[in-house]
C-alpha atoms as a PDB file:
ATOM      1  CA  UNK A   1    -172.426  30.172  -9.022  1.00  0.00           C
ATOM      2  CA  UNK A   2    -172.088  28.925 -12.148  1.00  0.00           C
ATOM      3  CA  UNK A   3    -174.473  26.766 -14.217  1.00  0.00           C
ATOM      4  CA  UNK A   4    -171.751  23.704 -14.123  1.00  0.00           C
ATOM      5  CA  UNK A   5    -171.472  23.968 -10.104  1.00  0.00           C
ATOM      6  CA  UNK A   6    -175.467  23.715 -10.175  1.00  0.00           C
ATOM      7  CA  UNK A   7    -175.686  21.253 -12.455  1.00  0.00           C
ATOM      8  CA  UNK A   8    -173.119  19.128 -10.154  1.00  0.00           C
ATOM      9  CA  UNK A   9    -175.125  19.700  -7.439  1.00  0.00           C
ATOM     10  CA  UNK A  10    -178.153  18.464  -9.573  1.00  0.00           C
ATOM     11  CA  UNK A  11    -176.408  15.904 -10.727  1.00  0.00           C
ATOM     12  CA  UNK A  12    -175.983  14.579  -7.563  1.00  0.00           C
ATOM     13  CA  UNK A  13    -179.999  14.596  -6.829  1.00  0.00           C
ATOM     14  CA  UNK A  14    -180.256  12.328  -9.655  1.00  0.00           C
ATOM     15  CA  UNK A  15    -177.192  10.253  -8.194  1.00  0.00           C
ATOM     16  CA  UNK A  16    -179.480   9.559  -5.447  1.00  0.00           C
ATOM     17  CA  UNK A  17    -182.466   9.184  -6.445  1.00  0.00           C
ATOM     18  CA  UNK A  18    -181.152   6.290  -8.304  1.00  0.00           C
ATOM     19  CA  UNK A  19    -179.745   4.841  -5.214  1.00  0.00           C
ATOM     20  CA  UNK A  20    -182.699   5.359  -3.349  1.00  0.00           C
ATOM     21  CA  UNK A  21    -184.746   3.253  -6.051  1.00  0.00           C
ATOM     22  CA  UNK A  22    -186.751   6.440  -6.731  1.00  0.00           C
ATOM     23  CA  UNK A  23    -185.277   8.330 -10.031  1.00  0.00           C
ATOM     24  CA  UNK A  24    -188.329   7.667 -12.435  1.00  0.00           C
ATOM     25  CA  UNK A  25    -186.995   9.605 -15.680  1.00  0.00           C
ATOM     26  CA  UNK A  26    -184.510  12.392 -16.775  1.00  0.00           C
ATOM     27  CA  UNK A  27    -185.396  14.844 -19.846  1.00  0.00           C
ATOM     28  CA  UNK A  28    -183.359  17.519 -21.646  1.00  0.00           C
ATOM     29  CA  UNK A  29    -185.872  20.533 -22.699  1.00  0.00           C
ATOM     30  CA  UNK A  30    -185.873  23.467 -23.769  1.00  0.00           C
ATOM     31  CA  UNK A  31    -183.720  23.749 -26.903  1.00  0.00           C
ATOM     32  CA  UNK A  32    -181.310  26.379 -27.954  1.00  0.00           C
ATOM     33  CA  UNK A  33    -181.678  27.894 -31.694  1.00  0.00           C
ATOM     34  CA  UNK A  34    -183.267  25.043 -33.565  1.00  0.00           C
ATOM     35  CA  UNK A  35    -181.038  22.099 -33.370  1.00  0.00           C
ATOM     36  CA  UNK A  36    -181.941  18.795 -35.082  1.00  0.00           C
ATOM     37  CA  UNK A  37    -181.923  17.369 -31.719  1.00  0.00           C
ATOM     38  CA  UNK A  38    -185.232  17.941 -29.655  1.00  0.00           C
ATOM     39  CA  UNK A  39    -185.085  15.838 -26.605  1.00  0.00           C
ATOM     40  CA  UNK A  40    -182.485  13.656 -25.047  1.00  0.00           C
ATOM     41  CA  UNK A  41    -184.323  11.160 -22.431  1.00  0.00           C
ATOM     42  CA  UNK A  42    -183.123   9.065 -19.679  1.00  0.00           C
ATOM     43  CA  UNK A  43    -184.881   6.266 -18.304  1.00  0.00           C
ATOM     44  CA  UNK A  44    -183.919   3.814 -15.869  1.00  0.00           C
ATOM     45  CA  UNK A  45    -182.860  -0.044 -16.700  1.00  0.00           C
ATOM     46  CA  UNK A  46    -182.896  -2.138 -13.554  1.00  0.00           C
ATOM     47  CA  UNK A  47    -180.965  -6.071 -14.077  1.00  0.00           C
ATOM     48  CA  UNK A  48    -178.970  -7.959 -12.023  1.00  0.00           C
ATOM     49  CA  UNK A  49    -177.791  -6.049  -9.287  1.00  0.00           C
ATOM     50  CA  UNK A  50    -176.451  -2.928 -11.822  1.00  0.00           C
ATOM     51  CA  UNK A  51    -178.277   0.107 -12.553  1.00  0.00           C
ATOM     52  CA  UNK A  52    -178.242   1.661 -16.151  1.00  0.00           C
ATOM     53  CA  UNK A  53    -179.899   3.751 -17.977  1.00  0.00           C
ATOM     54  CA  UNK A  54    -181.506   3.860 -21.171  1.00  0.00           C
ATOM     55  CA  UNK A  55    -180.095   7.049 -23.102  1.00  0.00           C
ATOM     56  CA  UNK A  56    -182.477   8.135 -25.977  1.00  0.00           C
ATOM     57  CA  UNK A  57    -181.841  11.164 -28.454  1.00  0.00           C
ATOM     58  CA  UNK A  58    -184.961  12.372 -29.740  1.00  0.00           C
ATOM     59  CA  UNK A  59    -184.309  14.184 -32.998  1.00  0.00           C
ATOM     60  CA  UNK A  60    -186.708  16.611 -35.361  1.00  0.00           C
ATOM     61  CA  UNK A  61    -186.241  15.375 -38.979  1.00  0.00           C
ATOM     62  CA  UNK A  62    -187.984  12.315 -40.019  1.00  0.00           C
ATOM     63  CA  UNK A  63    -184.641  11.382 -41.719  1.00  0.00           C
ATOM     64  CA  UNK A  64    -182.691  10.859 -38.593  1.00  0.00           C
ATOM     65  CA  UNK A  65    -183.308   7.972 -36.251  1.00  0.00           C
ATOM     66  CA  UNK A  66    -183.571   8.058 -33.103  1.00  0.00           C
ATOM     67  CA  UNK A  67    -180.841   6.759 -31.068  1.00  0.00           C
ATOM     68  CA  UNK A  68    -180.575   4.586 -27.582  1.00  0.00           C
ATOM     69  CA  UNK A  69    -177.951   3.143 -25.841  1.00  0.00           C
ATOM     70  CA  UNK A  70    -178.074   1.765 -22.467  1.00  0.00           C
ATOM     71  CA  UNK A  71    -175.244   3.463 -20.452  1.00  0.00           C
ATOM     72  CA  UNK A  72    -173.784   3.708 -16.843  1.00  0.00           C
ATOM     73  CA  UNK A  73    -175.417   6.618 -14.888  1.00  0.00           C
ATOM     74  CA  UNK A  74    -171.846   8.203 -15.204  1.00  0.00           C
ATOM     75  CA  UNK A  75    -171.489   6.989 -18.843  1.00  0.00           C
ATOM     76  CA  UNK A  76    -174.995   9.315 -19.088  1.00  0.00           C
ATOM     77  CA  UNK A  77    -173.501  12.247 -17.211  1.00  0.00           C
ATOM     78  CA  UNK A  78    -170.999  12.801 -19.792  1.00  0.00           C
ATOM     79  CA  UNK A  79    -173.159  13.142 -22.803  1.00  0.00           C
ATOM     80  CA  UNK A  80    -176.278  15.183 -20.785  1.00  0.00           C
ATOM     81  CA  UNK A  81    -173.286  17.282 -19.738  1.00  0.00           C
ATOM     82  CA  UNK A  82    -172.020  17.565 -22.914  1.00  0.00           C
ATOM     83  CA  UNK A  83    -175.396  19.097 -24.094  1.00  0.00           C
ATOM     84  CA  UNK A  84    -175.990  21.872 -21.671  1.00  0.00           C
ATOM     85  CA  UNK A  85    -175.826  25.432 -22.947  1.00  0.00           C
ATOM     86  CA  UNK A  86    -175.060  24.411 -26.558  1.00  0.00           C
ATOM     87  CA  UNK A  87    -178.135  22.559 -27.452  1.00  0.00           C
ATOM     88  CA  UNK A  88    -180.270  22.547 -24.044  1.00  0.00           C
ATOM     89  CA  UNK A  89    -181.096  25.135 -21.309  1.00  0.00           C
ATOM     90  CA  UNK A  90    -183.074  22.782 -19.203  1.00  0.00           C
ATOM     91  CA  UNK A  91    -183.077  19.369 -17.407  1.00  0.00           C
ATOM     92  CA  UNK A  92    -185.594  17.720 -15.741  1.00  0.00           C
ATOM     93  CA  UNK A  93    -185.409  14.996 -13.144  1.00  0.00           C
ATOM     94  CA  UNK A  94    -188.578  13.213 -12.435  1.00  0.00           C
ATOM     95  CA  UNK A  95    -188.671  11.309  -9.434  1.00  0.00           C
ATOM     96  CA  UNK A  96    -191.367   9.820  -6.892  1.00  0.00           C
ATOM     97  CA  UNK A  97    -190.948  12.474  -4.377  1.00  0.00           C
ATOM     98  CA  UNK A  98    -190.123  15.780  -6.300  1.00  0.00           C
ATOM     99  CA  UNK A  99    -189.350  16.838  -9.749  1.00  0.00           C
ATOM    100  CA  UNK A 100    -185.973  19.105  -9.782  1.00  0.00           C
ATOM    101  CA  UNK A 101    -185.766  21.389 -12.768  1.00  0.00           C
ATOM    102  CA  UNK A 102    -181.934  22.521 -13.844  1.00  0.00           C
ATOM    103  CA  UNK A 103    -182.075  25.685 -15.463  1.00  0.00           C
ATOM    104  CA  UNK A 104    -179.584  27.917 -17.550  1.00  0.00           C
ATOM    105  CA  UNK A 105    -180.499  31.809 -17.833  1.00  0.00           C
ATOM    106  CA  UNK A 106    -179.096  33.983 -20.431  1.00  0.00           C
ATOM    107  CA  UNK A 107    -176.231  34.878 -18.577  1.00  0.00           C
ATOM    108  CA  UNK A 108    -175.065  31.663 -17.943  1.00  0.00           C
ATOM    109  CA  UNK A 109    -176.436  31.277 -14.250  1.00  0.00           C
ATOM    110  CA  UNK A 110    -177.676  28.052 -13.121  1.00  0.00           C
ATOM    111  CA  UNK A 111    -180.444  27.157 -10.868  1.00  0.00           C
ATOM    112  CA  UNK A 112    -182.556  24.495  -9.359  1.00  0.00           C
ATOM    113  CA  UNK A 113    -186.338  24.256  -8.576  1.00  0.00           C
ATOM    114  CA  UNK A 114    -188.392  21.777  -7.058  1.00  0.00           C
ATOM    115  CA  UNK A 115    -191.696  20.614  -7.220  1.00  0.00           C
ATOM    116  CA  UNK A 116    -194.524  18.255  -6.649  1.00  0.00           C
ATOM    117  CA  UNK A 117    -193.476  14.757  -8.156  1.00  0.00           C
ATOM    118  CA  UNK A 118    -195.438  14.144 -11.531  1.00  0.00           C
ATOM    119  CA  UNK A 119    -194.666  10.551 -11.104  1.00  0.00           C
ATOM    120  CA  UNK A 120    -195.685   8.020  -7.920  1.00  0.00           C
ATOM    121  CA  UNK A 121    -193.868   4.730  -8.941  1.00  0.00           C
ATOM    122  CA  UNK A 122    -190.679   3.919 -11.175  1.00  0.00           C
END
């Protein structure tokens, strides 16, 4: 399968796990070659009624800043999406039941793993 099909399938965990009120935090990990970027970080932003997230690129050099924008979880698929394979072999969705962990080997393969949840409330 490859790593996109996975990642839709992951994807769709963290789809839910927004529904469901549980979806604590998202992090891109694991960086390929030494990119400026280090870590791109999505964190939930509950208001009226809509569910957003807070999008925040995490970069290495002091002489970049940081960026956030509050985006639409789809608005957020699009640029996490954007940043597999090129800059990120990992993603990691925290939520209050399990933590899922996206992986991309060095053939291209995609896979999923779950665990123990590292967080308990949102």
């Amino acid at each position: 399968m490859s790593y996109l099909e996975v990642f839709d399938l992951f994807w769709k965990q963290v789809t839910e796990s927004a529904e469901e009120g549980q979806f604590a935090k998202l992090t891109m990990a694991k960086t390929v070659g030494k990119p400026n970027l280090r870590n791109i970080f999505v964190r939930p932003v509950y208001s009226e009624g809509d569910f957003k997230v807070l999008l925040k690129l995490r970069y290495r050099s002091k002489e970049t800043e940081d960026q956030e924008e509050e985006l639409s979880l789809e608005e957020a698929y699009v640029v996490v999406k954007s940043h597999l394979k090129k800059s990120f072999s990992s993603v990691l969705l925290f939520t209050t039941t399990k933590d899922i962990i996206f992986k991309i080997n060095k053939k291209g393969a995609g896979s999923m793993t779950e665990s123990l949840p590292t967080f308990s409330e949102v």
